[in-house]
C-alpha atoms as a PDB file:
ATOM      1  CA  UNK A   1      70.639 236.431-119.645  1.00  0.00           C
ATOM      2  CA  UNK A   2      70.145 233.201-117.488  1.00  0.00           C
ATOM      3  CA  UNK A   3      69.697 230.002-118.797  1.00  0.00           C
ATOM      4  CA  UNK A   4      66.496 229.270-119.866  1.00  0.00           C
ATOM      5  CA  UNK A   5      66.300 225.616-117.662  1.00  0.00           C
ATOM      6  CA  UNK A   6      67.740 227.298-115.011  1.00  0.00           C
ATOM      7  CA  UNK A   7      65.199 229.794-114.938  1.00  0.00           C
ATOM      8  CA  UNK A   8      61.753 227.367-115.162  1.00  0.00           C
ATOM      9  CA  UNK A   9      63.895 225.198-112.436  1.00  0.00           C
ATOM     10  CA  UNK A  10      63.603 227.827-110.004  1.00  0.00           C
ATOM     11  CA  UNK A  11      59.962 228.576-111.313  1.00  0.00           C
ATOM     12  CA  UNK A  12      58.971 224.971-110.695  1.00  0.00           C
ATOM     13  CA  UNK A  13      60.606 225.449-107.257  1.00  0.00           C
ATOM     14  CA  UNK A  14      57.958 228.266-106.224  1.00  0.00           C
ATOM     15  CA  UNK A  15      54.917 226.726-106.870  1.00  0.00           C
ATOM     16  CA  UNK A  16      56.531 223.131-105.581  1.00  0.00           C
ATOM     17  CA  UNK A  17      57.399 225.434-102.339  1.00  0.00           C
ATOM     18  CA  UNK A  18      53.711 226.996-102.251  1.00  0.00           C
ATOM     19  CA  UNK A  19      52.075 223.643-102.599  1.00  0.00           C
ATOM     20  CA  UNK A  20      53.748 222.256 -99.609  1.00  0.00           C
ATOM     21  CA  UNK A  21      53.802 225.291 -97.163  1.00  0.00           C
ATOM     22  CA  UNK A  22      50.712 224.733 -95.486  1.00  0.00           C
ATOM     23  CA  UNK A  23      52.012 221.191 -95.162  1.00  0.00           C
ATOM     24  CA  UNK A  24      55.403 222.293 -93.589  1.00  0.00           C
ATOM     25  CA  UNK A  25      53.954 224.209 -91.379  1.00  0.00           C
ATOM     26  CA  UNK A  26      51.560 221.919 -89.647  1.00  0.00           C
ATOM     27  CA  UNK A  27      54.659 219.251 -89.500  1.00  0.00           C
ATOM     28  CA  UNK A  28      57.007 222.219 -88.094  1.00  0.00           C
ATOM     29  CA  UNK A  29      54.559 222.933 -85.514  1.00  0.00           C
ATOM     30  CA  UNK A  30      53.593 219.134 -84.662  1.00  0.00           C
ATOM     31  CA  UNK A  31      57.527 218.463 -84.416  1.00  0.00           C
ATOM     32  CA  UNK A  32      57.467 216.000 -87.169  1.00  0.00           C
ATOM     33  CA  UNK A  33      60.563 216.434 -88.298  1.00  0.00           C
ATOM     34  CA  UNK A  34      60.409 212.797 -89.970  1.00  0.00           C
ATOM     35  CA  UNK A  35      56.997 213.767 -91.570  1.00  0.00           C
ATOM     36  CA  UNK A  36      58.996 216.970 -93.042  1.00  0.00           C
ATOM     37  CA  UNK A  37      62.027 215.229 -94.263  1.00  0.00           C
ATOM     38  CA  UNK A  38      59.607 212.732 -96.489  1.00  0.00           C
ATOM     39  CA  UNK A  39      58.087 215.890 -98.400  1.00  0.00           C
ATOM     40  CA  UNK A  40      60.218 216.458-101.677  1.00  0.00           C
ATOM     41  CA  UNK A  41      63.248 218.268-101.029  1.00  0.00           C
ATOM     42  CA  UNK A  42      62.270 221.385-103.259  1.00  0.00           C
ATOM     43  CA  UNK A  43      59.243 222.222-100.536  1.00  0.00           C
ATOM     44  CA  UNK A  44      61.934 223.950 -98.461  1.00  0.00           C
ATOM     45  CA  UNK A  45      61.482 227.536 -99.276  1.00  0.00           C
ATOM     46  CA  UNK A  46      65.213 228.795 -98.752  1.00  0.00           C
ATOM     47  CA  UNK A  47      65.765 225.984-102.323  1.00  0.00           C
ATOM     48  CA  UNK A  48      64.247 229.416-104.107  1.00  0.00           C
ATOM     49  CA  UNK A  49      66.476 231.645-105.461  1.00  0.00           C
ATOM     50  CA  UNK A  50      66.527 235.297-105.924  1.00  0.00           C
ATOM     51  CA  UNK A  51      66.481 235.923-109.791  1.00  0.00           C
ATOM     52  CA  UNK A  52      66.549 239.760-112.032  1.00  0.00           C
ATOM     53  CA  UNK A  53      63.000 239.320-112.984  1.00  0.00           C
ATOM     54  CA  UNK A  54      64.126 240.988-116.423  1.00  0.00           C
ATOM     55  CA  UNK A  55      66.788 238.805-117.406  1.00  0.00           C
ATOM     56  CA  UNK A  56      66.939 235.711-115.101  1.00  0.00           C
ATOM     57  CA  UNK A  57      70.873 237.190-113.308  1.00  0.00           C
ATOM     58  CA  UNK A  58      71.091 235.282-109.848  1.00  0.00           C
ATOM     59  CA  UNK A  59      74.027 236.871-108.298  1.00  0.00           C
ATOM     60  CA  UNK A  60      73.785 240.865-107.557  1.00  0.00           C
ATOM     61  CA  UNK A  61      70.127 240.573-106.702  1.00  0.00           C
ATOM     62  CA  UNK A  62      68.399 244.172-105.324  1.00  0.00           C
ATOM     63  CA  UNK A  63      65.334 242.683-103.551  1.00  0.00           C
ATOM     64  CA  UNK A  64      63.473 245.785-103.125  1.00  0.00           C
ATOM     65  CA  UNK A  65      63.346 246.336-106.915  1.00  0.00           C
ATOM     66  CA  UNK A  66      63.643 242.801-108.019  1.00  0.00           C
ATOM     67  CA  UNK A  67      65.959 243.587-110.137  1.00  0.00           C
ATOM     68  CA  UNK A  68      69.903 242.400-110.757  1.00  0.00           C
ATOM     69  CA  UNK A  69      72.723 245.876-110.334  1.00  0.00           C
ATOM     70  CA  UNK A  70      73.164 245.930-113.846  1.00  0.00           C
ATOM     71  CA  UNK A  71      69.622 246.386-115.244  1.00  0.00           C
ATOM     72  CA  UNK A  72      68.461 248.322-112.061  1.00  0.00           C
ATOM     73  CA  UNK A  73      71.876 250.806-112.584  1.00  0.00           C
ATOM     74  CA  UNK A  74      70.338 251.179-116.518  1.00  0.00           C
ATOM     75  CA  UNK A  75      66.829 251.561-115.276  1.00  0.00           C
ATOM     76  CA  UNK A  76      67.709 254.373-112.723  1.00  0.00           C
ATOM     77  CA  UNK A  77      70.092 255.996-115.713  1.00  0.00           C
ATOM     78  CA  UNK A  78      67.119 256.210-117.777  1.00  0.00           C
ATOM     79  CA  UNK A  79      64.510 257.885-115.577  1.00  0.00           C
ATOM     80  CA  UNK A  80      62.699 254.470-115.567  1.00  0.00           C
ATOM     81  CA  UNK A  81      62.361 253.669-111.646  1.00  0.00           C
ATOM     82  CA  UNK A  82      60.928 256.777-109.795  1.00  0.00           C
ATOM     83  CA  UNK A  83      62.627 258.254-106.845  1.00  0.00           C
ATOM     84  CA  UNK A  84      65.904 257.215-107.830  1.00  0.00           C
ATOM     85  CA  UNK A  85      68.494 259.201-109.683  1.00  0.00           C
ATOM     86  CA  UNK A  86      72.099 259.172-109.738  1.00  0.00           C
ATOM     87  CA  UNK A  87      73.857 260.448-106.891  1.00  0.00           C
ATOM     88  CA  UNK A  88      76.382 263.572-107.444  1.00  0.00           C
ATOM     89  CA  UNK A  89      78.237 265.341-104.840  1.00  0.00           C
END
């Protein structure tokens, strides 16, 4: 399990990065690159990380499940995610 603060940092860093995209994008397409480099640095959508929605795990990220390996490998195991079952061969 991830940090709590590290967690409601990245949290904070969505809705900071939703606030300011309609912002960003009229800058980006007026070539204000000045105008975009006054905005707060967190506005920048690639600041997001990918996080497990389950426990919080940053690194071995599945996007497609939003899940980290380890929960989605337990998930699968259990019959929990349909469509996916262990492979045998």
């Amino acid at each position: 399990m991830a940090k709590k603060s590290w967690i409601a940092r990245n949290e904070k860093r969505k809705r900071t990065v939703e606030k300011y995209a309609e912002k960003r994008r009229e800058l980006k397409e007026a070539g204000d690159y000045e105008g975009l480099q006054k905005l707060p640095r967190d506005a920048s959508p690639t600041r997001v990380r990918n996080r497990c929605s389950l426990t919080g795990r940053s690194r071995g990220y599945i996007r497609e499940y939003g899940v980290s390996r380890i929960k989605f490998r337990e998930l699968a195991l259990n019959g929990k995610i349909p469509g996916v079952r262990k492979a045998s061969w």
